[in-house]
N, C-alpha and C. Protein backbone atom coordinates (compact mmCIF):
# COMPACT_ATOMS: atom_id res chain seq x y z
N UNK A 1 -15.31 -17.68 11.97
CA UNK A 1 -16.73 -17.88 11.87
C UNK A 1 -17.09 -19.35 11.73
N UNK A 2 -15.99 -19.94 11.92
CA UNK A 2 -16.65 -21.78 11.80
C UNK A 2 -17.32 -21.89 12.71
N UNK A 3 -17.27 -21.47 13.78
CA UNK A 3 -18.79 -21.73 15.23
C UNK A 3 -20.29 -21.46 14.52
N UNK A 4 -20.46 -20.75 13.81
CA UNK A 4 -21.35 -19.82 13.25
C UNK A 4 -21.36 -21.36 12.05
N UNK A 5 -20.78 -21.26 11.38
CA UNK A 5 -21.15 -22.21 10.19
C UNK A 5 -21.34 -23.77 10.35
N UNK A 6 -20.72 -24.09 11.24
CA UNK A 6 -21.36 -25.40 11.88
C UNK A 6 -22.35 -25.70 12.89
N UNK A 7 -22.76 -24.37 13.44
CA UNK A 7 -24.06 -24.08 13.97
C UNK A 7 -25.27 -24.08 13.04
N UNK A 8 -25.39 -23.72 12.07
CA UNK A 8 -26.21 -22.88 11.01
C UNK A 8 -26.67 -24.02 10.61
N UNK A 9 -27.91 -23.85 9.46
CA UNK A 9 -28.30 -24.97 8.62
C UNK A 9 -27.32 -25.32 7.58
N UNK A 10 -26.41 -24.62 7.44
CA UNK A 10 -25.31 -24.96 5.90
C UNK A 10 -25.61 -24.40 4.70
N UNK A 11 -26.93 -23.58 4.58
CA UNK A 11 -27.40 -23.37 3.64
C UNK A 11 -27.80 -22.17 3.27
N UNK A 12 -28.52 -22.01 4.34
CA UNK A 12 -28.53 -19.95 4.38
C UNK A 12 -27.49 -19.33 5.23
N UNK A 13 -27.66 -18.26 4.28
CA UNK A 13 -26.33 -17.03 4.17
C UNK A 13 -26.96 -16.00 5.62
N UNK A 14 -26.31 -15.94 6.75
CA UNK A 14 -26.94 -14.98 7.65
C UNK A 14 -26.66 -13.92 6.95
N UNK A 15 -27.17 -12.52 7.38
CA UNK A 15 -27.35 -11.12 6.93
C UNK A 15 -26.01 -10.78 7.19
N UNK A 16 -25.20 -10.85 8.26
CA UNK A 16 -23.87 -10.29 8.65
C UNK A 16 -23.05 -10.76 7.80
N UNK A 17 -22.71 -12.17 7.26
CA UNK A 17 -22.03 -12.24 6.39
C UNK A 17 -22.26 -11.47 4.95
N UNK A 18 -23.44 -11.59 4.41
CA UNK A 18 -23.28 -11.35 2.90
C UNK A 18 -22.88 -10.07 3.17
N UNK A 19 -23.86 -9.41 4.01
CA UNK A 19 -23.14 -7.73 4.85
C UNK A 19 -21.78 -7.47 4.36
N UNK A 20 -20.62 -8.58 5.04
CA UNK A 20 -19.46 -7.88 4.99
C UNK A 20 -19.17 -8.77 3.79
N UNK A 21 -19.30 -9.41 3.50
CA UNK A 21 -19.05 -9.93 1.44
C UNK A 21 -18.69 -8.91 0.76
N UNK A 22 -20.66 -8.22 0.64
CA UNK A 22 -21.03 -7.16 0.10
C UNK A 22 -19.90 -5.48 0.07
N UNK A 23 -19.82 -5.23 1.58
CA UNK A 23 -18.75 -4.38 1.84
C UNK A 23 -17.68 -4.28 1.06
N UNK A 24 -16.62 -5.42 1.33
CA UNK A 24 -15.81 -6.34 1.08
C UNK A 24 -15.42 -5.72 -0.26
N UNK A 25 -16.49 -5.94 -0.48
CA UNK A 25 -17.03 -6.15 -2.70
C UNK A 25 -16.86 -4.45 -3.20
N UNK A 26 -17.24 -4.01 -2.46
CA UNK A 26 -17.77 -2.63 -2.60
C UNK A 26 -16.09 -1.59 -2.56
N UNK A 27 -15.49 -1.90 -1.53
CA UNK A 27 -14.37 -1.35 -1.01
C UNK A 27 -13.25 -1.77 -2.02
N UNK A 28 -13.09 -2.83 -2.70
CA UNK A 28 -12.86 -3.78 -3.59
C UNK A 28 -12.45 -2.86 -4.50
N UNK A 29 -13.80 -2.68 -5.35
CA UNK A 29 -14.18 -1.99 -6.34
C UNK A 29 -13.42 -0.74 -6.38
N UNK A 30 -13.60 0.09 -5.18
CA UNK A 30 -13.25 1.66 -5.27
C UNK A 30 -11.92 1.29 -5.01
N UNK A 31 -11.14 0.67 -4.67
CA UNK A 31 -9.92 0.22 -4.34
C UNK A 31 -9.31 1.56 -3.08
N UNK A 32 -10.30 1.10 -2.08
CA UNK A 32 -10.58 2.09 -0.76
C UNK A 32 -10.06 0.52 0.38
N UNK A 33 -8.68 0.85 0.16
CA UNK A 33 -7.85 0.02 0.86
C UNK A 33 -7.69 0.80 2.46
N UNK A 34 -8.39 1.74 3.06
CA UNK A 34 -8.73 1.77 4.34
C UNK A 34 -9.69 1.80 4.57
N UNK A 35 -10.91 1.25 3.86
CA UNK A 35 -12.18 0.58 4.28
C UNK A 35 -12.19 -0.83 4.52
N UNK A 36 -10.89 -1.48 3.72
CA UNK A 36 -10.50 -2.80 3.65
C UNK A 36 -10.24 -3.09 5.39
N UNK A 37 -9.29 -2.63 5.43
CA UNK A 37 -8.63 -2.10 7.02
C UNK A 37 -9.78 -2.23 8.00
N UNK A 38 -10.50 -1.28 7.71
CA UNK A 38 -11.31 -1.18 8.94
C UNK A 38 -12.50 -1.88 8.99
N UNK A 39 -13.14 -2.72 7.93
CA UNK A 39 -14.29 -3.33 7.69
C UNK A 39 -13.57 -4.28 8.63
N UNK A 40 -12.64 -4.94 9.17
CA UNK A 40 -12.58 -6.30 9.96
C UNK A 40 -12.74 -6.44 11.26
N UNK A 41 -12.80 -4.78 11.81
CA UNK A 41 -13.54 -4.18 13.07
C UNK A 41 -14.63 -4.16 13.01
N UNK A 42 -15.69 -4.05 12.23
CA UNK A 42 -16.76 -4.29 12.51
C UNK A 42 -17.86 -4.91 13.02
N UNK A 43 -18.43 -4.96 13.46
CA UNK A 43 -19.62 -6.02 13.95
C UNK A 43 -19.72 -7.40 13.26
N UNK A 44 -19.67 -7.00 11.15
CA UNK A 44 -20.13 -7.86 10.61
C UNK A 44 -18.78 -8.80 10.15
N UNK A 45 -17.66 -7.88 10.46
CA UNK A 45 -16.33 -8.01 10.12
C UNK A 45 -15.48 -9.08 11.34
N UNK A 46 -16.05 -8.85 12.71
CA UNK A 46 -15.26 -9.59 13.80
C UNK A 46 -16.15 -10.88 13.87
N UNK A 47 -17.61 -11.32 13.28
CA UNK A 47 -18.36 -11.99 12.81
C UNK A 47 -18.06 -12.97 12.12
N UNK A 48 -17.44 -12.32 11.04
CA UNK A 48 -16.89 -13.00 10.02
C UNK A 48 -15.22 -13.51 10.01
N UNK A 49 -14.51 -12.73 10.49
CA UNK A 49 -13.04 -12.95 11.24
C UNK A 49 -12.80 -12.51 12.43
N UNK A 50 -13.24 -13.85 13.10
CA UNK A 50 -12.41 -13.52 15.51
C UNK A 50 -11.42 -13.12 15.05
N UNK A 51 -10.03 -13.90 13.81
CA UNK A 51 -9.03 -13.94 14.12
C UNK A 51 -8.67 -13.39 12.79
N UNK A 52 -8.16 -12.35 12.67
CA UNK A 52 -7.86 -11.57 11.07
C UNK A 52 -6.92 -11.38 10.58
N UNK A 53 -6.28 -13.27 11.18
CA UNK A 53 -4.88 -13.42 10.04
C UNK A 53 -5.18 -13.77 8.51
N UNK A 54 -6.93 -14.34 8.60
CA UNK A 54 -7.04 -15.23 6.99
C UNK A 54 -7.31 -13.77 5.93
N UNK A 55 -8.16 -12.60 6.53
CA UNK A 55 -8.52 -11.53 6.35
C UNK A 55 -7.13 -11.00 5.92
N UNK A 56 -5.74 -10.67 6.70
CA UNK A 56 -5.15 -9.08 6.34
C UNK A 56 -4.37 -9.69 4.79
N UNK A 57 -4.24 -10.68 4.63
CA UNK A 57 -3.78 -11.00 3.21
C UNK A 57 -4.28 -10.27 2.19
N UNK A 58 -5.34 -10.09 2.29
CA UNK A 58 -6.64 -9.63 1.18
C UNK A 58 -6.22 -8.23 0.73
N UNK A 59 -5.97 -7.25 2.13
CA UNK A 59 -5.63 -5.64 2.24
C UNK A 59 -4.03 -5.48 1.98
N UNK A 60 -3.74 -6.23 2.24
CA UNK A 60 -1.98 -6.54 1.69
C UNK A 60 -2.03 -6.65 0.01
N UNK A 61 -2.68 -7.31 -0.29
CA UNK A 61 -2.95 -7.81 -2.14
C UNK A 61 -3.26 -6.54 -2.30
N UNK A 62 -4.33 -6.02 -2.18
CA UNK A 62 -5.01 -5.02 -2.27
C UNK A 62 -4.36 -3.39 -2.17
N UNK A 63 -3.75 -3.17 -1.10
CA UNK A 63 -3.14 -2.31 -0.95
C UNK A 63 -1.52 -2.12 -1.42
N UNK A 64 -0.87 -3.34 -2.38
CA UNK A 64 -0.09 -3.57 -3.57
C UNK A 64 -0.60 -3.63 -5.06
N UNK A 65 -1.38 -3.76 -5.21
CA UNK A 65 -2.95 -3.61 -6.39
C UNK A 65 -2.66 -1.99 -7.03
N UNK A 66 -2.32 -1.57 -8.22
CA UNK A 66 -2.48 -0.20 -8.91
C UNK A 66 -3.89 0.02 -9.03
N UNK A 67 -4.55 1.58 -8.37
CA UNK A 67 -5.87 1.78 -8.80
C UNK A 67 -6.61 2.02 -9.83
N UNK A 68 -5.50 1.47 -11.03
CA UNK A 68 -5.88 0.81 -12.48
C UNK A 68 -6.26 -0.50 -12.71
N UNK A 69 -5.89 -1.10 -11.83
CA UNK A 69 -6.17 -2.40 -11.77
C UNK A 69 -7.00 -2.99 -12.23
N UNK A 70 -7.31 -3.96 -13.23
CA UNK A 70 -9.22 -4.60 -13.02
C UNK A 70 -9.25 -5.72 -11.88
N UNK A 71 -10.79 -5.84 -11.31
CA UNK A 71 -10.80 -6.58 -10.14
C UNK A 71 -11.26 -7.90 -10.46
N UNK A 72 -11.14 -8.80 -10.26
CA UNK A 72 -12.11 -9.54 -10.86
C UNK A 72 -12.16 -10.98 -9.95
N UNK A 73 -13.19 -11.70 -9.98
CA UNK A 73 -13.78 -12.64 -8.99
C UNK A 73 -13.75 -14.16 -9.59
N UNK A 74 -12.68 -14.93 -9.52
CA UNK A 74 -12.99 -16.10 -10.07
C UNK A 74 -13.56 -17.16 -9.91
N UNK A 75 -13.66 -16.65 -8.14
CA UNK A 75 -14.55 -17.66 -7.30
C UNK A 75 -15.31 -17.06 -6.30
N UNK A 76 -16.98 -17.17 -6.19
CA UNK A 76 -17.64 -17.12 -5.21
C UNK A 76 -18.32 -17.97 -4.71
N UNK A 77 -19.64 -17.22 -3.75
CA UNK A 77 -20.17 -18.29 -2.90
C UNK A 77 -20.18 -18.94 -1.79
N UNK A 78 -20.39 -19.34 -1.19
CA UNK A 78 -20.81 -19.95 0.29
C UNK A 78 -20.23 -21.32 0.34
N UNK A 79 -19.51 -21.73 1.34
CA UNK A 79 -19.83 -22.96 2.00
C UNK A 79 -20.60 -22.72 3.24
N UNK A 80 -20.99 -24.21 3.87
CA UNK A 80 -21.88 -24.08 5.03
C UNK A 80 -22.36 -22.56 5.35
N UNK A 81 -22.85 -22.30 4.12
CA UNK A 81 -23.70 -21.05 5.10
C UNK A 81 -23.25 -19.77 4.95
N UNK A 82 -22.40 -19.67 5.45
CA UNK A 82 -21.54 -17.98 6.27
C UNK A 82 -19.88 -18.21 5.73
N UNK A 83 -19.22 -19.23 4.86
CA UNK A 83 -18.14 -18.90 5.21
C UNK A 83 -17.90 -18.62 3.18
N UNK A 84 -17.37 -17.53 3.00
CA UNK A 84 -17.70 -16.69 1.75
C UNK A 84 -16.34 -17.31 0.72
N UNK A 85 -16.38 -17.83 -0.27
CA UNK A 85 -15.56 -18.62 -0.76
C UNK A 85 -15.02 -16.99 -2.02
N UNK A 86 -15.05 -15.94 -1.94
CA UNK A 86 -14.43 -14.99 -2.79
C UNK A 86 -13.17 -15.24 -2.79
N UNK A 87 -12.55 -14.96 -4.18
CA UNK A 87 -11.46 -14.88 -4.20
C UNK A 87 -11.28 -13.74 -5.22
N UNK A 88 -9.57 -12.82 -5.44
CA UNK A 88 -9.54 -11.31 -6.11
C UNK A 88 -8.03 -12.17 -7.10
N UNK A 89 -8.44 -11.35 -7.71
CA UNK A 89 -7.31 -11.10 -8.59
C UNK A 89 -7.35 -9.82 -8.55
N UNK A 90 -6.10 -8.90 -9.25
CA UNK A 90 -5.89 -7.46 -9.85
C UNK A 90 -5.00 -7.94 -11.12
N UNK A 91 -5.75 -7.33 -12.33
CA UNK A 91 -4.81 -7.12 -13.39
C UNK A 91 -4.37 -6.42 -13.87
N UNK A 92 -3.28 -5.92 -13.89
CA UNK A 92 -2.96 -4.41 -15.07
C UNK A 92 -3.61 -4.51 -16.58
């Protein structure tokens, strides 16, 4: 999505991204590690990753993650725009 974010004003968040953030966040939560999977097919998902080598790390963590886990976010937020600075932990 760097075409998209160096296009953009730098500042607002298009809808497709927070979209798949949001998802992202959501799938996260339920620890619904084949929503993880398939959210990167999506519209808002191929948007956000052409190329979904930076993406399958996430579902790899994730899908090694116990669904006891707590989730938790130490970093969010935007750079330029669209490119979503989340990061996960899982803790037992």
């Amino acid at each position: 999505n760097l075409r998209h974010a160096m296009t953009s004003d730098g500042v607002t968040t298009p809808p497709w991204a927070s979209h798949f953030d949001s998802e992202v966040t959501k799938a996260l939560e339920q620890h619904d590690t084949a929503a993880l999977a398939a959210l990167v097919t999506t519209e808002a998902g191929v948007l956000s990753h052409p190329w979904p080598d930076h993406y399958l790390p996430l579902v790899y963590a994730a899908a090694a993650a116990s669904d006891t886990d707590r989730i938790e976010y130490p970093v969010t937020g935007w750079d330029f725009g669209s490119l979503s600075m989340r990061s996960v932990t899982f803790t037992s």
